[in-house]
Protein backbone atom coordinates (compact mmCIF):
# COMPACT_ATOMS: atom_id res chain seq x y z
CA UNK A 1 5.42 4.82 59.30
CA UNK A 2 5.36 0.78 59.68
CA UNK A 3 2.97 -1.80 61.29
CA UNK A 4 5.26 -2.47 63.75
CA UNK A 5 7.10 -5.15 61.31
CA UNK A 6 8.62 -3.42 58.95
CA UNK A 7 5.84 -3.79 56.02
CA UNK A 8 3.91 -0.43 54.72
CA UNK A 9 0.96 0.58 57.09
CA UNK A 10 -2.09 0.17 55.35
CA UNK A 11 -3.56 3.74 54.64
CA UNK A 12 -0.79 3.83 52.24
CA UNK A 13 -2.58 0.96 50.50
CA UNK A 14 -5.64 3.50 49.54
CA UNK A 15 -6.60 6.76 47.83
CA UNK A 16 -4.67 8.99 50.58
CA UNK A 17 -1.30 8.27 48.39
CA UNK A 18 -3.28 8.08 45.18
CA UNK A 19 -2.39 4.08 44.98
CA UNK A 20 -5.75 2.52 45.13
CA UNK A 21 -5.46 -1.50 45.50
CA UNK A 22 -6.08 -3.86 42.69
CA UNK A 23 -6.76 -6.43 44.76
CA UNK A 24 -10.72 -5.89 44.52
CA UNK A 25 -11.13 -6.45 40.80
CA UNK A 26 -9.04 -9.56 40.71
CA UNK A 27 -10.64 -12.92 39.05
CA UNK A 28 -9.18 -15.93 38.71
CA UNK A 29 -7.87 -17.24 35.30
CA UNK A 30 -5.00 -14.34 35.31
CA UNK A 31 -2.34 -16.97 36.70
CA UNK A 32 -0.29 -16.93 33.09
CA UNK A 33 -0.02 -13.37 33.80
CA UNK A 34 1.10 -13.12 37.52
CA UNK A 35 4.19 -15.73 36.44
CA UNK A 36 4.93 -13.60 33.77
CA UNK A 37 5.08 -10.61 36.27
CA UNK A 38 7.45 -13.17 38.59
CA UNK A 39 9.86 -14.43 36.27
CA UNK A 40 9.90 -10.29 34.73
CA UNK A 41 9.97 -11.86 31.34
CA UNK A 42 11.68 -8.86 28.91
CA UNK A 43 14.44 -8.34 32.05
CA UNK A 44 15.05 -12.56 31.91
CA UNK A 45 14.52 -12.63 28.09
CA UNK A 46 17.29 -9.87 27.62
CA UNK A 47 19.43 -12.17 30.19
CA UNK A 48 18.76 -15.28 28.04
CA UNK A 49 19.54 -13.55 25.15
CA UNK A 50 23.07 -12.22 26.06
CA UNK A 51 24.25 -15.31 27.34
CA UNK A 52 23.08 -16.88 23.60
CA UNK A 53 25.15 -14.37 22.59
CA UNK A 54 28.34 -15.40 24.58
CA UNK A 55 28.38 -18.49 23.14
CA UNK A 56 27.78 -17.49 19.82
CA UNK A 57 31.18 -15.62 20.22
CA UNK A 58 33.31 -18.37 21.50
CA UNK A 59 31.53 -21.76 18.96
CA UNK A 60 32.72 -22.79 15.94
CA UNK A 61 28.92 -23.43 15.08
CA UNK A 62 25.53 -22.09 17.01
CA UNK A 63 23.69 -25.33 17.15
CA UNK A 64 21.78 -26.83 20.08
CA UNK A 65 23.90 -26.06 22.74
CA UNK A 66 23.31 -22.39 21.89
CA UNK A 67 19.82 -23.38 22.52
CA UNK A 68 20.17 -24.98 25.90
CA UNK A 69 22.38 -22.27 27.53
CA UNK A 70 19.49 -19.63 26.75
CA UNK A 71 17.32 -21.84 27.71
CA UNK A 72 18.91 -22.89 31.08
CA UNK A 73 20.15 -19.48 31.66
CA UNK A 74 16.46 -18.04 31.21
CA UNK A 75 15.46 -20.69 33.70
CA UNK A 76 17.15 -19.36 36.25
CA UNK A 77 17.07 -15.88 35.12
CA UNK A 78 13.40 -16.34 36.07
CA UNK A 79 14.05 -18.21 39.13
CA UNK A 80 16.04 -15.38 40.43
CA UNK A 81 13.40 -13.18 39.34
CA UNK A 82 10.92 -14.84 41.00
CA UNK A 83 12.63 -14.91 44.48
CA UNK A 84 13.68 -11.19 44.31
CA UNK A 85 9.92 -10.24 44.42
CA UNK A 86 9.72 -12.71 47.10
CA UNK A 87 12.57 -10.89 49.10
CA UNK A 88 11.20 -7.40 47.85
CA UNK A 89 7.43 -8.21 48.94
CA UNK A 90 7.10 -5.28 51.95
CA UNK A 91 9.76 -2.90 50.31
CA UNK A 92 7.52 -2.87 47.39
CA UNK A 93 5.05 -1.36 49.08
CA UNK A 94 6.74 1.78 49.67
CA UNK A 95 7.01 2.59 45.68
CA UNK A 96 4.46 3.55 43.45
CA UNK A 97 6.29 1.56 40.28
CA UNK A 98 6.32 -1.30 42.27
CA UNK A 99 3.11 -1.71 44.77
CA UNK A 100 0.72 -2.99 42.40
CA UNK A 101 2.85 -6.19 42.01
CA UNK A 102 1.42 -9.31 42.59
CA UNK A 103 2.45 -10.13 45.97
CA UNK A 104 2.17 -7.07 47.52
CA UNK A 105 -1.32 -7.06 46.24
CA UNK A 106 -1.78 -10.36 47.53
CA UNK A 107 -2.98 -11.42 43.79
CA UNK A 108 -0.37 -14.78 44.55
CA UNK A 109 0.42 -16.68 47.62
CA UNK A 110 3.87 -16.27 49.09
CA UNK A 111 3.96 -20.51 49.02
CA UNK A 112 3.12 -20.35 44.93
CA UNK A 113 5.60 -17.97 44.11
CA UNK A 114 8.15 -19.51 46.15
CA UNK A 115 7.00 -22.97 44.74
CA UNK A 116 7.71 -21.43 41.15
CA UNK A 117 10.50 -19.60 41.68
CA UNK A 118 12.16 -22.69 43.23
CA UNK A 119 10.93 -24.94 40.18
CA UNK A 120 12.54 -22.64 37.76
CA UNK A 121 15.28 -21.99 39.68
CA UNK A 122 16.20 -25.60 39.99
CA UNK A 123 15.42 -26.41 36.61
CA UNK A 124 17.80 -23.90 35.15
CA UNK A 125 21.07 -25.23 36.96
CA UNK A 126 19.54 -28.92 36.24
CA UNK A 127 19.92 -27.86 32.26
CA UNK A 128 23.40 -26.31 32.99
CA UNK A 129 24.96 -29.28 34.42
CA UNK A 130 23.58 -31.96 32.55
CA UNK A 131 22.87 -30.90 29.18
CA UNK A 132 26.09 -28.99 28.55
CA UNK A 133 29.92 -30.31 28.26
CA UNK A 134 31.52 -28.63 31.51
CA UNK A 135 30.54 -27.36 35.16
CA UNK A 136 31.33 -23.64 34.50
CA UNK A 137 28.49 -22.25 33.09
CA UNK A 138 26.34 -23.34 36.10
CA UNK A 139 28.65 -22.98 38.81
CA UNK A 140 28.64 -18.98 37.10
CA UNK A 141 25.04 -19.29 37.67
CA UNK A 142 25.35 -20.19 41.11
CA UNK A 143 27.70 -17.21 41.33
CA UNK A 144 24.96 -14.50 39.82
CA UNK A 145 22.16 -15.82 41.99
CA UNK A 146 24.94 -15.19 45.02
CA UNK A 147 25.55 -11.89 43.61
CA UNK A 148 21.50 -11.16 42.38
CA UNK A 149 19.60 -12.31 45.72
CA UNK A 150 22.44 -12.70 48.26
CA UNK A 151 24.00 -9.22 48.28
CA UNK A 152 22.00 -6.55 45.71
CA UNK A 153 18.55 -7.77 46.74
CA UNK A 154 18.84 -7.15 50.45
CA UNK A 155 21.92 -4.56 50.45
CA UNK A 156 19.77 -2.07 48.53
CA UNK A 157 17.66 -1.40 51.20
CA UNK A 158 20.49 0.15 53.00
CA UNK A 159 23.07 1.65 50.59
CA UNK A 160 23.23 2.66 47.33
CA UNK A 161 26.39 0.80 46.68
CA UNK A 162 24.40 -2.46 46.50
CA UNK A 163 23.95 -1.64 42.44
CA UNK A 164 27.29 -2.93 41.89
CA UNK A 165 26.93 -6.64 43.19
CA UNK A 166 23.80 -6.47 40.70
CA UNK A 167 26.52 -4.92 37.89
CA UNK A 168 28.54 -8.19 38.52
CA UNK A 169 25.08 -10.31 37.92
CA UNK A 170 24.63 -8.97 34.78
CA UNK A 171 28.00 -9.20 33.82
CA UNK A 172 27.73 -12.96 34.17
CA UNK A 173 25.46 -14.49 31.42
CA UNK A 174 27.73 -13.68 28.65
CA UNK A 175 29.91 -15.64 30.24
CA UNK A 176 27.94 -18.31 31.52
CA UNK A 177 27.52 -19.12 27.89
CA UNK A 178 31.16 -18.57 26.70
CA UNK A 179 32.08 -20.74 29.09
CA UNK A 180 29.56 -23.65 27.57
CA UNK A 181 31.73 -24.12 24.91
CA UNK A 182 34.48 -26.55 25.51
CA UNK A 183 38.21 -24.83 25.32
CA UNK A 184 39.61 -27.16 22.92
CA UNK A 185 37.24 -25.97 20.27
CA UNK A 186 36.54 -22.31 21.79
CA UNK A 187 36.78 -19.84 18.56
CA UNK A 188 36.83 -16.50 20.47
CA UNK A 189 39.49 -14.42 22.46
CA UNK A 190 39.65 -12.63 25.79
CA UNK A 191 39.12 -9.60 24.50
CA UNK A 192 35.78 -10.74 23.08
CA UNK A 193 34.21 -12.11 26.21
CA UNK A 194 35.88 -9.04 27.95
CA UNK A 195 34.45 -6.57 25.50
CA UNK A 196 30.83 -8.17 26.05
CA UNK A 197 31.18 -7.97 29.83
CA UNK A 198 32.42 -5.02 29.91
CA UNK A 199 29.54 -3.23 27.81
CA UNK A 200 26.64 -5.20 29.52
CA UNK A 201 28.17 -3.96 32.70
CA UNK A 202 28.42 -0.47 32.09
CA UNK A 203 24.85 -0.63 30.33
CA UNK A 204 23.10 -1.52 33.71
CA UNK A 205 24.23 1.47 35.32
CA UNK A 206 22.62 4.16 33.15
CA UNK A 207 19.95 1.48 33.24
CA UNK A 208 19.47 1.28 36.63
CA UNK A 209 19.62 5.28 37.02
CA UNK A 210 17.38 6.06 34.52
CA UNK A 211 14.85 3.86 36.26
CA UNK A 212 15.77 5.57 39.61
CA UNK A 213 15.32 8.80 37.88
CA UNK A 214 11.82 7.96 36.87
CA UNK A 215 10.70 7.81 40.86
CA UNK A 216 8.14 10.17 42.17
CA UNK A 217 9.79 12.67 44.75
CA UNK A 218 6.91 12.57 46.91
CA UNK A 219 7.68 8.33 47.55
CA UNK A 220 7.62 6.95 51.06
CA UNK A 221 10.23 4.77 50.23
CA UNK A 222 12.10 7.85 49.03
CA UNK A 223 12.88 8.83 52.59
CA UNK A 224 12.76 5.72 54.16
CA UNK A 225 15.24 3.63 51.78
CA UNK A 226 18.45 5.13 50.12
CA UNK A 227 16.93 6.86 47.43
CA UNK A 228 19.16 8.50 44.17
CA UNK A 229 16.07 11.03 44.33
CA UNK A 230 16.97 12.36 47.55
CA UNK A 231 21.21 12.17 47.12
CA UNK A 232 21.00 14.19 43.55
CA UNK A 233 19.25 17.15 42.08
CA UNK A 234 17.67 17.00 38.88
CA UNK A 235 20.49 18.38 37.04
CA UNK A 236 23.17 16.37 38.77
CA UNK A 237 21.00 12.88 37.78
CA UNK A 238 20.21 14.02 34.60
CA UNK A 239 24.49 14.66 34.48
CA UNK A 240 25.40 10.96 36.13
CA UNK A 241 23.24 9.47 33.37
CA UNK A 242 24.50 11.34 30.91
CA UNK A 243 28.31 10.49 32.44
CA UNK A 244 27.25 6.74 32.19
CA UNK A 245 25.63 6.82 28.84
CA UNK A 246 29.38 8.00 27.09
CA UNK A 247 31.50 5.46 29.09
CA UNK A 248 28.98 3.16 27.92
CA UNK A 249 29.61 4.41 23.98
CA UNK A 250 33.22 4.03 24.79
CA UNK A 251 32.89 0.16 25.82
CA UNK A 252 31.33 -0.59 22.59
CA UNK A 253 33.68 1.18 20.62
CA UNK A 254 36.36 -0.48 22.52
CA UNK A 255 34.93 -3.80 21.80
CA UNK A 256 34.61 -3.01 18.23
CA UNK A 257 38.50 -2.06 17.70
CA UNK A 258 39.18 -4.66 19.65
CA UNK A 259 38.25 -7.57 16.95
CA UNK A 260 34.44 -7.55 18.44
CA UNK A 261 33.05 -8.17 15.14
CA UNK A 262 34.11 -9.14 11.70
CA UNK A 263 31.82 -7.43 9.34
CA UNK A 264 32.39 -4.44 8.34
CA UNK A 265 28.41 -3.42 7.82
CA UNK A 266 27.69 -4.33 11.22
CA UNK A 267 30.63 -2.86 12.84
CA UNK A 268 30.01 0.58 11.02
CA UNK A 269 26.34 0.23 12.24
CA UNK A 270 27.23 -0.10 15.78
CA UNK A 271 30.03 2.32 15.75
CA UNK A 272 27.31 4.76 15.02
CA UNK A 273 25.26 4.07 17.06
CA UNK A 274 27.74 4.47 20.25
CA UNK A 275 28.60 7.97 18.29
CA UNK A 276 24.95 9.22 18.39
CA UNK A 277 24.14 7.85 21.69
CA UNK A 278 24.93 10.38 23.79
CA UNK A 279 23.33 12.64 22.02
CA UNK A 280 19.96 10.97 21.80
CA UNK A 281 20.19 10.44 25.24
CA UNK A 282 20.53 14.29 25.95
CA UNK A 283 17.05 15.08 24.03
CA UNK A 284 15.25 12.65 25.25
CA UNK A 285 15.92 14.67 28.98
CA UNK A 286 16.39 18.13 27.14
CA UNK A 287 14.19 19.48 30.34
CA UNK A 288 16.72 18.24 32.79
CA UNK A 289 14.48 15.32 34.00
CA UNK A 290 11.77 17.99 34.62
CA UNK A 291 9.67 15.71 33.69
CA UNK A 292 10.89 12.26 33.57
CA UNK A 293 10.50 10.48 29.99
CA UNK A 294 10.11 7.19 29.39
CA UNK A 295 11.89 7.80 26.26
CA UNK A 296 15.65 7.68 27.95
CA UNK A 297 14.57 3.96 29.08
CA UNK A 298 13.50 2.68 26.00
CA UNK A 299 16.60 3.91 24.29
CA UNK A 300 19.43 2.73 26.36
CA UNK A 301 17.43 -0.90 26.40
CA UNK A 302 17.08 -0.76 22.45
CA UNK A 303 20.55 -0.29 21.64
CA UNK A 304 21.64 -2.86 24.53
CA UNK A 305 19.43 -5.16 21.70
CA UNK A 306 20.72 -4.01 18.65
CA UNK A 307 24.11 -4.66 20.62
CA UNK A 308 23.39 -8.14 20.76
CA UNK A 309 21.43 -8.70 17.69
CA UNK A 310 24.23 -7.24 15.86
CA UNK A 311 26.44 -9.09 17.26
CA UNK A 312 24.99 -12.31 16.96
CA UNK A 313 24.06 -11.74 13.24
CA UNK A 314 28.12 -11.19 12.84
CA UNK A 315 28.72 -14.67 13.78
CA UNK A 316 25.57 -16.51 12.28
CA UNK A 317 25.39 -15.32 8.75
CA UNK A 318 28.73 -15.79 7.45
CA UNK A 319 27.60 -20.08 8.45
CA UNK A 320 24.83 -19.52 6.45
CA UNK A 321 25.95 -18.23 3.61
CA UNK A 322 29.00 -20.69 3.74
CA UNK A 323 26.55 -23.80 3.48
């Protein structure tokens, strides 16, 4: 079922798979849009915004510095982002959530998107080194891209065990931007920074098989790349996300009565939501994954933000209300 090189044949590119091409109605002026659909801004923003939240944890103050480490850790967030549909450009064509991208649909140049995602790339450990007080937080950076486009990128096209290299990525921001904050002055503890790691981790896997749970059956990647679809029934994915979505509950509890956060509003707040969790999760698939739901997605990703909103809020008001 290839062109001899590996990349989809092209009647899968028309009406035969019901995937007609986009290429046709494309005009230019849409180039703010095809960046944005590099750099997957809500996946980098979410990135950005836990590593803000790292170092919100360990300083005395947020100030600027809280600043720069989103900023530098979006950068290459994006970067990464950007090179992963670079790598992903003829596996992409095998998926009907992923086709229509931009450079399977030939809507960017390979040279432009590498151009970009090398810019950003660049640009995000240049901010890292030089506008923060010590080496970690970019050499971590240098770490998730290892981790991102060196192992999970190409090792999931042949195993299924490639999610966990991209687990470790995105167990990295938080403390990318813990690390930021010089020692001597450091306010948080181990278990903190654990705690956060620990529940971004175990978010990404419910994440990442919701998402998988979402793919058509009747895929031509399904049977040509390892495929979640084709290891587990229904039930039995419908069962692992469930699974996930408690252990997940139990790392935030376990980073609450663990000295995760101080107030007692917030910390009731997220306690309950862990608690009901589960549950929510269980009607949003109350057919089994019958009929997959966007619904499941946009609940484990909302209380991933709350997670982080919360906990950021924990830290910040108490300065404000001091001054």
């Amino acid at each position: 079922m290839t062109d001899g090189n590996g990349s989809a044949p092209e009647y899968m590119s028309g009406s035969g798979y019901g995937w007609p091409s986009r290429t046709a109605g494309f005009r230019p002026g849409t180039g703010i849009r095809v960046a944005a659909e590099l750099t997957k801004g809500r996946l980098t923003g979410f990135v950005a915004l836990s590593a803000m939240f790292g170092h919100i944890l360990a300083a005395p103050v947020p100030g600027i510095d809280t600043l720069i480490t989103g900023t530098g850790v979006w950068l290459l967030a994006a970067g990464a982002a950007g090179f992963n549909h670079i790598q992903d450009r003829q596996y992409d064509r095998w998926f009907a959530r992923t086709r229509h991208r931009c450079l399977p649909q030939n809507r960017v140049s390979l040279t432009t998107a590498g151009c970009l995602a090398s810019g950003l790339t660049m640009s995000g450990l240049a901010v890292l080194a030089c506008g923060l007080g010590t080496h970690l937080p970019w050499i971590l950076g240098v770490v998730a891209l290892v981790c991102y486009n060196g192992l999970y990128t190409p090792l999931k096209k042949t195993t299924l065990l490639a999610m966990w290299p991209g687990v470790a990525c995105g167990m990295l921001p938080p403390a990318m931007g813990w690390t930021a904050v010089p020692p001597a002055v450091c306010q948080g503890t181990g278990y903190q920074l654990f705690g956060v790691m620990l529940v971004m981790g175990i978010w990404q896997v419910p994440h990442f098989l919701i998402l998988a749970a979402r793919q058509p059956v009747h895929d031509p990647g399904a049977d040509r790349f390892p495929s979640f679809v084709r290891m587990w029934t229904k039930t039995e994915r419908f069962l692992q996300i469930l699974l996930w979505v408690c252990v997940y509950s139990l790392g935030i509890l376990w980073f609450l009565l663990n000295g995760g956060m101080v107030n007692p509003g917030f910390s009731g707040g997220l306690a309950v939501l862990a608690l009901a969790l589960p549950g929510v999760m269980a009607l949003c698939y109350k057919g089994g994954l019958a009929r997959p739901s966007a619904g499941g997605f946009t609940v484990i990703n909302l209380s991933m933000f709350i997670f982080m909103v919360l906990g950021i809020l924990d830290r910040i008001l108490p300065v404000v209300f001091q001054r």
